[in-house]
PDB file of N, CA and C in Angstrom:
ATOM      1  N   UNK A   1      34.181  -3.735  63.966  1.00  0.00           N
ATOM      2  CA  UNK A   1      34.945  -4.915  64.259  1.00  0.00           C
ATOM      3  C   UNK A   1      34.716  -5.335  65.692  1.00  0.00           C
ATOM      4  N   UNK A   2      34.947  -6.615  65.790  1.00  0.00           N
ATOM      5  CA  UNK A   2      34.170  -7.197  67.138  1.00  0.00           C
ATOM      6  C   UNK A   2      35.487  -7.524  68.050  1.00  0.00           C
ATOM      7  N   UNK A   3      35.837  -7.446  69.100  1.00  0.00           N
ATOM      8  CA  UNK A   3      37.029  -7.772  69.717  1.00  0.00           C
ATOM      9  C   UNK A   3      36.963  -9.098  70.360  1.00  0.00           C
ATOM     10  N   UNK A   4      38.172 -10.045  70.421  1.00  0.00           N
ATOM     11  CA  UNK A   4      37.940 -11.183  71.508  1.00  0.00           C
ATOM     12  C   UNK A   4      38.154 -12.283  70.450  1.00  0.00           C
ATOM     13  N   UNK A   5      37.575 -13.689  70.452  1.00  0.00           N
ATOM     14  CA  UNK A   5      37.663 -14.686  70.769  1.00  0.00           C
ATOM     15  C   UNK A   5      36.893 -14.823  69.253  1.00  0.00           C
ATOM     16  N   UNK A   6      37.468 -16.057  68.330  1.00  0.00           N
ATOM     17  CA  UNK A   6      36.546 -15.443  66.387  1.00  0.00           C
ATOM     18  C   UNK A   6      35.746 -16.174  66.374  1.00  0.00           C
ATOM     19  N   UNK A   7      35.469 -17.379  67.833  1.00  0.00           N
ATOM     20  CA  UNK A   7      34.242 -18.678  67.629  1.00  0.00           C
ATOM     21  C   UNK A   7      33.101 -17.488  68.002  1.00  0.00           C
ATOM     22  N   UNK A   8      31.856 -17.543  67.273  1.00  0.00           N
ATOM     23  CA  UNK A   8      30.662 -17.328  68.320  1.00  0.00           C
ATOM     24  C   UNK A   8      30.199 -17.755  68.891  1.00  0.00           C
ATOM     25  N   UNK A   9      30.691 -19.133  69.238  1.00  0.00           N
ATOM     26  CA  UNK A   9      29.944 -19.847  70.451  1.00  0.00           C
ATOM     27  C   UNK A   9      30.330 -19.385  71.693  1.00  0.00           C
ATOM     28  N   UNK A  10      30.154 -19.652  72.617  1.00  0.00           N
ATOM     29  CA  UNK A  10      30.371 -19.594  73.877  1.00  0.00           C
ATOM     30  C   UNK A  10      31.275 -20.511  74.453  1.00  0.00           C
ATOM     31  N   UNK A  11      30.559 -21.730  74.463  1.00  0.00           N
ATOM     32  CA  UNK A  11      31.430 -23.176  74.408  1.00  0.00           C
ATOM     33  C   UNK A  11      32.480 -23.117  73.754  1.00  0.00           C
ATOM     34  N   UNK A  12      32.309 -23.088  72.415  1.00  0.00           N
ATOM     35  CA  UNK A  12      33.815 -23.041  72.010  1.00  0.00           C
ATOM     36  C   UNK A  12      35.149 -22.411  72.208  1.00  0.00           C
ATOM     37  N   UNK A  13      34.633 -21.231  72.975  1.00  0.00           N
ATOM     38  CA  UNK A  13      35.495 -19.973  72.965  1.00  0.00           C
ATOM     39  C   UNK A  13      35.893 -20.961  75.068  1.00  0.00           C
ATOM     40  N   UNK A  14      35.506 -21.257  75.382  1.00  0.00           N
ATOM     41  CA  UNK A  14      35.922 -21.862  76.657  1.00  0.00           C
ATOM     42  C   UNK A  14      36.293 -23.068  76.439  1.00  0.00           C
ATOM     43  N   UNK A  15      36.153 -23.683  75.298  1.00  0.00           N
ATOM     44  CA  UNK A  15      37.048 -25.033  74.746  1.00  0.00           C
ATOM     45  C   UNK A  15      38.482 -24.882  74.493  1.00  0.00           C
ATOM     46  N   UNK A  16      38.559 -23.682  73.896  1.00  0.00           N
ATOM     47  CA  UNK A  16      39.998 -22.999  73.647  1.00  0.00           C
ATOM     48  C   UNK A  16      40.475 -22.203  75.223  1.00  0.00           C
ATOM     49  N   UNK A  17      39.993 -21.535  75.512  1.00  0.00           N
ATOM     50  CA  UNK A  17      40.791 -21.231  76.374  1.00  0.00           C
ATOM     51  C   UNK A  17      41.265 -22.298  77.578  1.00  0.00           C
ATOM     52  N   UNK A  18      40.221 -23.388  77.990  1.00  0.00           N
ATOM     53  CA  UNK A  18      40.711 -24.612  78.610  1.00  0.00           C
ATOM     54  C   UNK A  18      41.829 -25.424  78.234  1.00  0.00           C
ATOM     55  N   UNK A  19      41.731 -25.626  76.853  1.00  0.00           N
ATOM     56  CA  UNK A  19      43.421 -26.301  76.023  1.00  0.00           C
ATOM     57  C   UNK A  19      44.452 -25.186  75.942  1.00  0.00           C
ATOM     58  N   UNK A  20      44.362 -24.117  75.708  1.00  0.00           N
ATOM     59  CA  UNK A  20      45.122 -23.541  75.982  1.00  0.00           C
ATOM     60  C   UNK A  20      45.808 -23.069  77.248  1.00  0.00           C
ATOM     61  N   UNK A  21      45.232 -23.068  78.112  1.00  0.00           N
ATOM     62  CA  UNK A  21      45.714 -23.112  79.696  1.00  0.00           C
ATOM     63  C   UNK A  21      46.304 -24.557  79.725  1.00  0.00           C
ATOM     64  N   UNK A  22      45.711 -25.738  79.218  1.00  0.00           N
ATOM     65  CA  UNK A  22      46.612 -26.644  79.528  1.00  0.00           C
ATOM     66  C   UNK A  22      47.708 -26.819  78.847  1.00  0.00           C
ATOM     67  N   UNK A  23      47.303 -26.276  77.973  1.00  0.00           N
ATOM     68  CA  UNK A  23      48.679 -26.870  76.870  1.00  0.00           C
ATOM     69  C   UNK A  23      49.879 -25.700  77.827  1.00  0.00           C
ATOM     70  N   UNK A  24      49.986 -24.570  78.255  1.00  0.00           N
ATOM     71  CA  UNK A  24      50.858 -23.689  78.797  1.00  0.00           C
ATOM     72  C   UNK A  24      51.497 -24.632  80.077  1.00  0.00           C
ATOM     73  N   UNK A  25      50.480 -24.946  80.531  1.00  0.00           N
ATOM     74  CA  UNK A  25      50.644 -26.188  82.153  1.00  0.00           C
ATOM     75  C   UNK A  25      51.794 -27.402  81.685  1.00  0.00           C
ATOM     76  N   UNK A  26      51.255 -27.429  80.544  1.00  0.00           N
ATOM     77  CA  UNK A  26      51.882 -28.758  80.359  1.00  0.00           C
ATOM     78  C   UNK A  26      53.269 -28.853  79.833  1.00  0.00           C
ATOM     79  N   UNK A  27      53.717 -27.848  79.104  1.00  0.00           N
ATOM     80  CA  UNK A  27      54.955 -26.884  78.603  1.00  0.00           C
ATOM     81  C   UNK A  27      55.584 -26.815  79.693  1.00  0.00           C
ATOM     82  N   UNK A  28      54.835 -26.606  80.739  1.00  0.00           N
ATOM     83  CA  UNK A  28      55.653 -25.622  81.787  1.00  0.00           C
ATOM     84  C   UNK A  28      56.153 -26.536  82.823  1.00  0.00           C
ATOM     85  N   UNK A  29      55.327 -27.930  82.692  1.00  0.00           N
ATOM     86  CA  UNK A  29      55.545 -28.982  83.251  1.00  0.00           C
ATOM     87  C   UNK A  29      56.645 -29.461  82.800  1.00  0.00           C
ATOM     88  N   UNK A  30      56.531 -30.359  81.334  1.00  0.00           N
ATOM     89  CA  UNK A  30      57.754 -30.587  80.621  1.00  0.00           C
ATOM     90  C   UNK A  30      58.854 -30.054  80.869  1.00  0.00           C
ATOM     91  N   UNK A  31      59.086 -28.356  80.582  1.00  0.00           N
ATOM     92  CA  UNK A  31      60.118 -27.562  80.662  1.00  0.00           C
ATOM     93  C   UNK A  31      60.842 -27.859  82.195  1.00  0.00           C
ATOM     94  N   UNK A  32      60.257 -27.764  83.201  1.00  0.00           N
ATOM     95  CA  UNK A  32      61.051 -27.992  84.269  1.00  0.00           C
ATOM     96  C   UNK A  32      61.211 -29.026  84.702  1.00  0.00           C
ATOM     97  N   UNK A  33      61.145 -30.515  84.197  1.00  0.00           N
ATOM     98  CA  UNK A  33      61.344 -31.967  84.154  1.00  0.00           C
ATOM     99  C   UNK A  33      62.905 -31.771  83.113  1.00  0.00           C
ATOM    100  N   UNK A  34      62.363 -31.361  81.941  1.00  0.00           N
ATOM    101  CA  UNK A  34      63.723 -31.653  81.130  1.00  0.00           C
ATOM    102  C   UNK A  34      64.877 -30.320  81.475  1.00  0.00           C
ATOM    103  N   UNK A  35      64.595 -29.251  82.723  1.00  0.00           N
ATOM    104  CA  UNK A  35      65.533 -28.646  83.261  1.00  0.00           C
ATOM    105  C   UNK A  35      66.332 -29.258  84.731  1.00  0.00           C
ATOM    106  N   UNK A  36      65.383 -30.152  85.140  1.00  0.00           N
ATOM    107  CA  UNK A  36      65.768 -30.875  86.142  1.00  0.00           C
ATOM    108  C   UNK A  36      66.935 -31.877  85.311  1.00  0.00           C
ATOM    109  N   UNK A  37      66.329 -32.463  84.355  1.00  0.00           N
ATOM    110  CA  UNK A  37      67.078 -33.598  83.681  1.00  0.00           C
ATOM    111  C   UNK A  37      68.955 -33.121  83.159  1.00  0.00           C
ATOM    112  N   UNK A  38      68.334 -32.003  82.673  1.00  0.00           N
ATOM    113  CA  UNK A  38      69.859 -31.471  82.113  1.00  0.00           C
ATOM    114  C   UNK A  38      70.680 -31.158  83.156  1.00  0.00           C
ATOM    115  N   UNK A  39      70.035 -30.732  84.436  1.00  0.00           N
ATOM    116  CA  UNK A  39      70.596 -30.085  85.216  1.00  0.00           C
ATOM    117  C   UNK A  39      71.898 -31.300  86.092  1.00  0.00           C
ATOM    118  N   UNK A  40      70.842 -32.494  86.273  1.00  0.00           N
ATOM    119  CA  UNK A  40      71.244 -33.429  86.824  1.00  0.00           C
ATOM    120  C   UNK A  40      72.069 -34.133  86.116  1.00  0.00           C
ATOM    121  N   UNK A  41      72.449 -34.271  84.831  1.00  0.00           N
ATOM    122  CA  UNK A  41      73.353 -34.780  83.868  1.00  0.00           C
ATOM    123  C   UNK A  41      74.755 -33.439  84.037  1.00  0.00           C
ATOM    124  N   UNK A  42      74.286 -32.197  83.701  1.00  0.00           N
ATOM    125  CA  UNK A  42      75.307 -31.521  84.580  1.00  0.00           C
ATOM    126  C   UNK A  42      76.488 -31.793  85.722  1.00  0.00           C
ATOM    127  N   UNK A  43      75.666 -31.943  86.829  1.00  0.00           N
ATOM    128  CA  UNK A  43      75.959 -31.987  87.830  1.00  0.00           C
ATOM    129  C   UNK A  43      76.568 -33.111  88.191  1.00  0.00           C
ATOM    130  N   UNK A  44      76.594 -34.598  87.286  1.00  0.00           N
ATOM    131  CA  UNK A  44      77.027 -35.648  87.798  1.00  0.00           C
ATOM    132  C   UNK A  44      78.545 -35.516  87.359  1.00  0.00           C
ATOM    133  N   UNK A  45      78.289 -34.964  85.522  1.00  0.00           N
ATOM    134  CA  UNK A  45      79.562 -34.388  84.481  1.00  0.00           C
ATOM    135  C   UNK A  45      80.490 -33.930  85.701  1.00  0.00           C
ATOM    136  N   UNK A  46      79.986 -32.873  86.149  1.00  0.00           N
ATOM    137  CA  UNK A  46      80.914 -31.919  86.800  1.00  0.00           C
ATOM    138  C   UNK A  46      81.780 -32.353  88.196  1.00  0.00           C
ATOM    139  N   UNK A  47      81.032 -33.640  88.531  1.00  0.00           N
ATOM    140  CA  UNK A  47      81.729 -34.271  89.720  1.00  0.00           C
ATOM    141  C   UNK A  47      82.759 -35.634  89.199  1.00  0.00           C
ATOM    142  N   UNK A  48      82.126 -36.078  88.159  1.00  0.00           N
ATOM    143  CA  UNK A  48      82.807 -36.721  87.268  1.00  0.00           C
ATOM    144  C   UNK A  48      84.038 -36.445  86.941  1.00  0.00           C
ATOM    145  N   UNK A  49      84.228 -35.269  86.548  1.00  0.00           N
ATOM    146  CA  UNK A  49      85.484 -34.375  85.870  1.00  0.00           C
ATOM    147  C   UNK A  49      86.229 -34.008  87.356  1.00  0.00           C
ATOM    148  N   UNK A  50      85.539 -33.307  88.236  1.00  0.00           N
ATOM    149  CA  UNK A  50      86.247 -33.215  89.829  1.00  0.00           C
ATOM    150  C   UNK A  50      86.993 -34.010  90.288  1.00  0.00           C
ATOM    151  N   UNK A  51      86.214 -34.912  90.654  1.00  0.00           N
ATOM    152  CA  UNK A  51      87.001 -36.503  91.096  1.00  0.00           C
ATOM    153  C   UNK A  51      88.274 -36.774  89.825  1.00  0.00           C
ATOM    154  N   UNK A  52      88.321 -36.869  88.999  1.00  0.00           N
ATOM    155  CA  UNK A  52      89.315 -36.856  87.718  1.00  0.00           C
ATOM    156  C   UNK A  52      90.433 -36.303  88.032  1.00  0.00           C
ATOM    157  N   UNK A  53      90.130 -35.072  88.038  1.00  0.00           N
ATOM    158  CA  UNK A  53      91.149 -33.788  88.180  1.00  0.00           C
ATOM    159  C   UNK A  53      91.900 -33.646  89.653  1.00  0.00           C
ATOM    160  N   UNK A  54      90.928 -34.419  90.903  1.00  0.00           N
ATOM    161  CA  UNK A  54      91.695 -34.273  92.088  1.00  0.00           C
ATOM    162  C   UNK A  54      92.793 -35.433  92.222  1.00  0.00           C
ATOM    163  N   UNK A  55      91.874 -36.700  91.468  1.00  0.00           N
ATOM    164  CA  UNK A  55      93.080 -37.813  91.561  1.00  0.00           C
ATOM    165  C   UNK A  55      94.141 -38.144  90.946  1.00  0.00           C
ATOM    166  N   UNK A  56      94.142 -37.402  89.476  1.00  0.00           N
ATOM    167  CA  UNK A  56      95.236 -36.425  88.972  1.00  0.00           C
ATOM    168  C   UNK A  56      96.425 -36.297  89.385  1.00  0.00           C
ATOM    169  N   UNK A  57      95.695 -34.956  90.409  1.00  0.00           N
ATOM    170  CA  UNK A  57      96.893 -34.208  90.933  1.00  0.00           C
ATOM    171  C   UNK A  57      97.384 -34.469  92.506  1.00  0.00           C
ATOM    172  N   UNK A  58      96.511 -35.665  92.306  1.00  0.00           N
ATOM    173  CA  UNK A  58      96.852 -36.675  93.831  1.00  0.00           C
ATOM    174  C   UNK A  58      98.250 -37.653  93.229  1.00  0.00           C
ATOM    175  N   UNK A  59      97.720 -38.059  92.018  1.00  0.00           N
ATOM    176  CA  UNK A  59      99.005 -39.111  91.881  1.00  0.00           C
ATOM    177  C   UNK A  59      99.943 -37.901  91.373  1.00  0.00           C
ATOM    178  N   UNK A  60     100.038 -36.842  90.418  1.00  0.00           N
ATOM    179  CA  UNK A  60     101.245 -35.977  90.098  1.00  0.00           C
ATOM    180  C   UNK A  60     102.136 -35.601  91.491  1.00  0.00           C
ATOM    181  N   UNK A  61     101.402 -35.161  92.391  1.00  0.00           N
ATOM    182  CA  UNK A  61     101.892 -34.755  93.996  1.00  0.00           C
ATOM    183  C   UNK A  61     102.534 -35.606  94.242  1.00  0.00           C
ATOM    184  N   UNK A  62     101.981 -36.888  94.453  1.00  0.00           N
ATOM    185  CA  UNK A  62     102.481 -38.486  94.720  1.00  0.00           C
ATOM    186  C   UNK A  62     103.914 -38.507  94.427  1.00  0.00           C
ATOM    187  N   UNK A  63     103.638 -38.688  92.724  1.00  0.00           N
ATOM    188  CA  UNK A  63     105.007 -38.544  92.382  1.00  0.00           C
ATOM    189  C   UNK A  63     106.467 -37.883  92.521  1.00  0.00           C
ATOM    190  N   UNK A  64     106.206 -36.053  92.552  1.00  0.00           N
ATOM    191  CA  UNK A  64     106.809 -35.348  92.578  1.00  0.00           C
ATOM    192  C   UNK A  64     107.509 -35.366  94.130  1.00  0.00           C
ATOM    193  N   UNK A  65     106.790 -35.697  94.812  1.00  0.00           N
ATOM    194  CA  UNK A  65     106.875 -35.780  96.676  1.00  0.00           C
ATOM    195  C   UNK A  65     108.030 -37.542  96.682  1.00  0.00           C
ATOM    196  N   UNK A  66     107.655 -38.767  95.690  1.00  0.00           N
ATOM    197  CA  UNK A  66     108.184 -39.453  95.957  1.00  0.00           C
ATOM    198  C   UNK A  66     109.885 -39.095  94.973  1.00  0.00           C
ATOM    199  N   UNK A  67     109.714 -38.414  94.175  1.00  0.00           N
ATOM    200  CA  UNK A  67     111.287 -37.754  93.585  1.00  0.00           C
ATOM    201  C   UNK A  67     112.022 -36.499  94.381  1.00  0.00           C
ATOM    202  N   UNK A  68     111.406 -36.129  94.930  1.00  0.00           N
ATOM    203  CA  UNK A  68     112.071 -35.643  96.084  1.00  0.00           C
ATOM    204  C   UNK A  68     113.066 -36.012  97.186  1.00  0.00           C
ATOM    205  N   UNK A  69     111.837 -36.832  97.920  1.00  0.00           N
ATOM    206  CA  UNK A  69     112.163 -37.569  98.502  1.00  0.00           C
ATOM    207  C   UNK A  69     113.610 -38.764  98.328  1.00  0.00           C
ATOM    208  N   UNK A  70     113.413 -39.261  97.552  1.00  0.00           N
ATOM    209  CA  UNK A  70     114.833 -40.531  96.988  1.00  0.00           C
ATOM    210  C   UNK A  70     115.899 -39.887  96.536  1.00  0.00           C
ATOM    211  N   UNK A  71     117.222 -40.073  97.128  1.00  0.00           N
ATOM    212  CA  UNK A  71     117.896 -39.710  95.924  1.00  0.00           C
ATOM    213  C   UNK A  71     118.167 -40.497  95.352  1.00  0.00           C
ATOM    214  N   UNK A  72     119.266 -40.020  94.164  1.00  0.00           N
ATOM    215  CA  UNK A  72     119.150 -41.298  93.379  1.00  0.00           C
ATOM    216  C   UNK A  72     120.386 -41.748  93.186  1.00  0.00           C
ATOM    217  N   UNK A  73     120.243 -43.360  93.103  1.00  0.00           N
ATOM    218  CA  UNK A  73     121.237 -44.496  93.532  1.00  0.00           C
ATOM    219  C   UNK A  73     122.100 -44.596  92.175  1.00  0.00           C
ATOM    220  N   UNK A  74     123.181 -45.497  92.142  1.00  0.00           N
ATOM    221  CA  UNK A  74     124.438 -45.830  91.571  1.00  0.00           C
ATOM    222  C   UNK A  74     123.290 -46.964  90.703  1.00  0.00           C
ATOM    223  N   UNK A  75     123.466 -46.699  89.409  1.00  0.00           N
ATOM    224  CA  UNK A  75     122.933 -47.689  88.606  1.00  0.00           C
ATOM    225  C   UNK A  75     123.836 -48.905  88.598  1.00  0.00           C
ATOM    226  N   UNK A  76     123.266 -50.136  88.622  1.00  0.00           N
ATOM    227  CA  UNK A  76     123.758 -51.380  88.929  1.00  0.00           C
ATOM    228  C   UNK A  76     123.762 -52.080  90.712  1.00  0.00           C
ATOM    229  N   UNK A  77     123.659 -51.071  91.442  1.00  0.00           N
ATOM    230  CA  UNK A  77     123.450 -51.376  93.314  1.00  0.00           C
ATOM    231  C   UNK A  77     122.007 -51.579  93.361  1.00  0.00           C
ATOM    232  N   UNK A  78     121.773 -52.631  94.056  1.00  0.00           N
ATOM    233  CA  UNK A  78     120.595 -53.245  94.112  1.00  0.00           C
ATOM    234  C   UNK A  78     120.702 -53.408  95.687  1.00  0.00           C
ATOM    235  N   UNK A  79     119.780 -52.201  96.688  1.00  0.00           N
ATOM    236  CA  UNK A  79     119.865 -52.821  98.042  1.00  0.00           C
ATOM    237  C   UNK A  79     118.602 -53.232  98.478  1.00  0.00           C
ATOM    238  N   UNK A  80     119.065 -53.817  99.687  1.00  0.00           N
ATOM    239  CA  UNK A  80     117.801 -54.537 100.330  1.00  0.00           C
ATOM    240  C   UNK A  80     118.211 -54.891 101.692  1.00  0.00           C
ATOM    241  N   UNK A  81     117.679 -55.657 102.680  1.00  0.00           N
ATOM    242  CA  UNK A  81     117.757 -56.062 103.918  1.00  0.00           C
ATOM    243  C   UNK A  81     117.776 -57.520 104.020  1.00  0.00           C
ATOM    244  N   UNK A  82     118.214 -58.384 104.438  1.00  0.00           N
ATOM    245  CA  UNK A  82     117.996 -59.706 104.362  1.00  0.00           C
ATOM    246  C   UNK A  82     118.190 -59.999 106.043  1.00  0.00           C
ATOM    247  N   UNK A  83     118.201 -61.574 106.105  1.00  0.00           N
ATOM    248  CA  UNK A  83     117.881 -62.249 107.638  1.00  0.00           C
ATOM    249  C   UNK A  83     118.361 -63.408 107.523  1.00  0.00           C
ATOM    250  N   UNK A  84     119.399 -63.847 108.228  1.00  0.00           N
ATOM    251  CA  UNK A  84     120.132 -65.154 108.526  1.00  0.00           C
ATOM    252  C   UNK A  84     119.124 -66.491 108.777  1.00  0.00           C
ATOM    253  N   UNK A  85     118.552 -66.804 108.265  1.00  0.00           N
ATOM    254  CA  UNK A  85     117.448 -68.259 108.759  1.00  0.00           C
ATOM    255  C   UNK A  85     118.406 -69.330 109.273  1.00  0.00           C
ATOM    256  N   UNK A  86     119.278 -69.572 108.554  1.00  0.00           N
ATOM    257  CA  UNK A  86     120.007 -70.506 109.400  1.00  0.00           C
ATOM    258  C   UNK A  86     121.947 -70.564 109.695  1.00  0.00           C
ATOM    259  N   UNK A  87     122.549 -70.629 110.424  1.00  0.00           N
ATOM    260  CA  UNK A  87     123.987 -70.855 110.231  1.00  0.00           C
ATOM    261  C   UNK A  87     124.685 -71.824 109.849  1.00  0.00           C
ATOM    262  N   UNK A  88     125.785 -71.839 109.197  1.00  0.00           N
ATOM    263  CA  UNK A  88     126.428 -73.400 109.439  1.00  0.00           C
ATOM    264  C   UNK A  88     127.098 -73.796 110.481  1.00  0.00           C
ATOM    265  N   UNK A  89     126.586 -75.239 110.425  1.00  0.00           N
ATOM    266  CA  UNK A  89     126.915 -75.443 111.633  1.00  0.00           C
ATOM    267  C   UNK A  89     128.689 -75.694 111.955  1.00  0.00           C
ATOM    268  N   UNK A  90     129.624 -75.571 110.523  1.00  0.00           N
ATOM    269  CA  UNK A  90     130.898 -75.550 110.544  1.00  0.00           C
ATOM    270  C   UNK A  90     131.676 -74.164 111.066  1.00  0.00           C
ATOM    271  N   UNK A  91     131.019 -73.267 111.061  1.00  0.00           N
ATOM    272  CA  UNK A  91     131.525 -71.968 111.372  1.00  0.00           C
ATOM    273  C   UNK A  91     132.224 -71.762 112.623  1.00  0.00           C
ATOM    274  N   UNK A  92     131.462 -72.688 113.470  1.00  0.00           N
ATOM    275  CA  UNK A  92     131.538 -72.420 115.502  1.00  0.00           C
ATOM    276  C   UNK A  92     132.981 -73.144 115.453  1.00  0.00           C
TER     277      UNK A  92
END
């Protein structure tokens, strides 16, 4: 039995091993394009969801900090501040 390569040509047997080195190149190319790709769809997800989750618990804080804060008023009292614009002039 003969070991190696089943073309007897010469040529042929370096036809194959040339496509086959490329075809590995080219796999290997692909593979780390579509690991870049996933990676970067990852990574946007994950800041996506971050930003989400911080502004969240930015407005829950918000809230909880503004119920704290107030107490709470006599239902029906409505206050506010107001400003005299003008007097009458019958008052003096």
């Amino acid at each position: 039995m003969r070991g190696g390569f089943p073309a007897g040509n010469p040529l042929a047997n370096i036809l194959v091993i040339i496509a086959g080195i490329l075809l590995v190149g080219a796999s290997i190319v692909l593979g780390f394009f579509a690991f870049l790709a996933l990676s970067a769809i990852v990574l946007v997800s994950a800041a996506i969801i971050g930003v989400r989750v911080w502004w969240l618990n930015r407005k829950i804080g918000k809230g909880q900090e503004q119920a704290k804060r107030k107490p709470h008023k006599q239902a029906g009292v409505i206050e506010g501040e107001y400003r005299v614009v003008s007097k009458d002039r019958d008052e003096a």
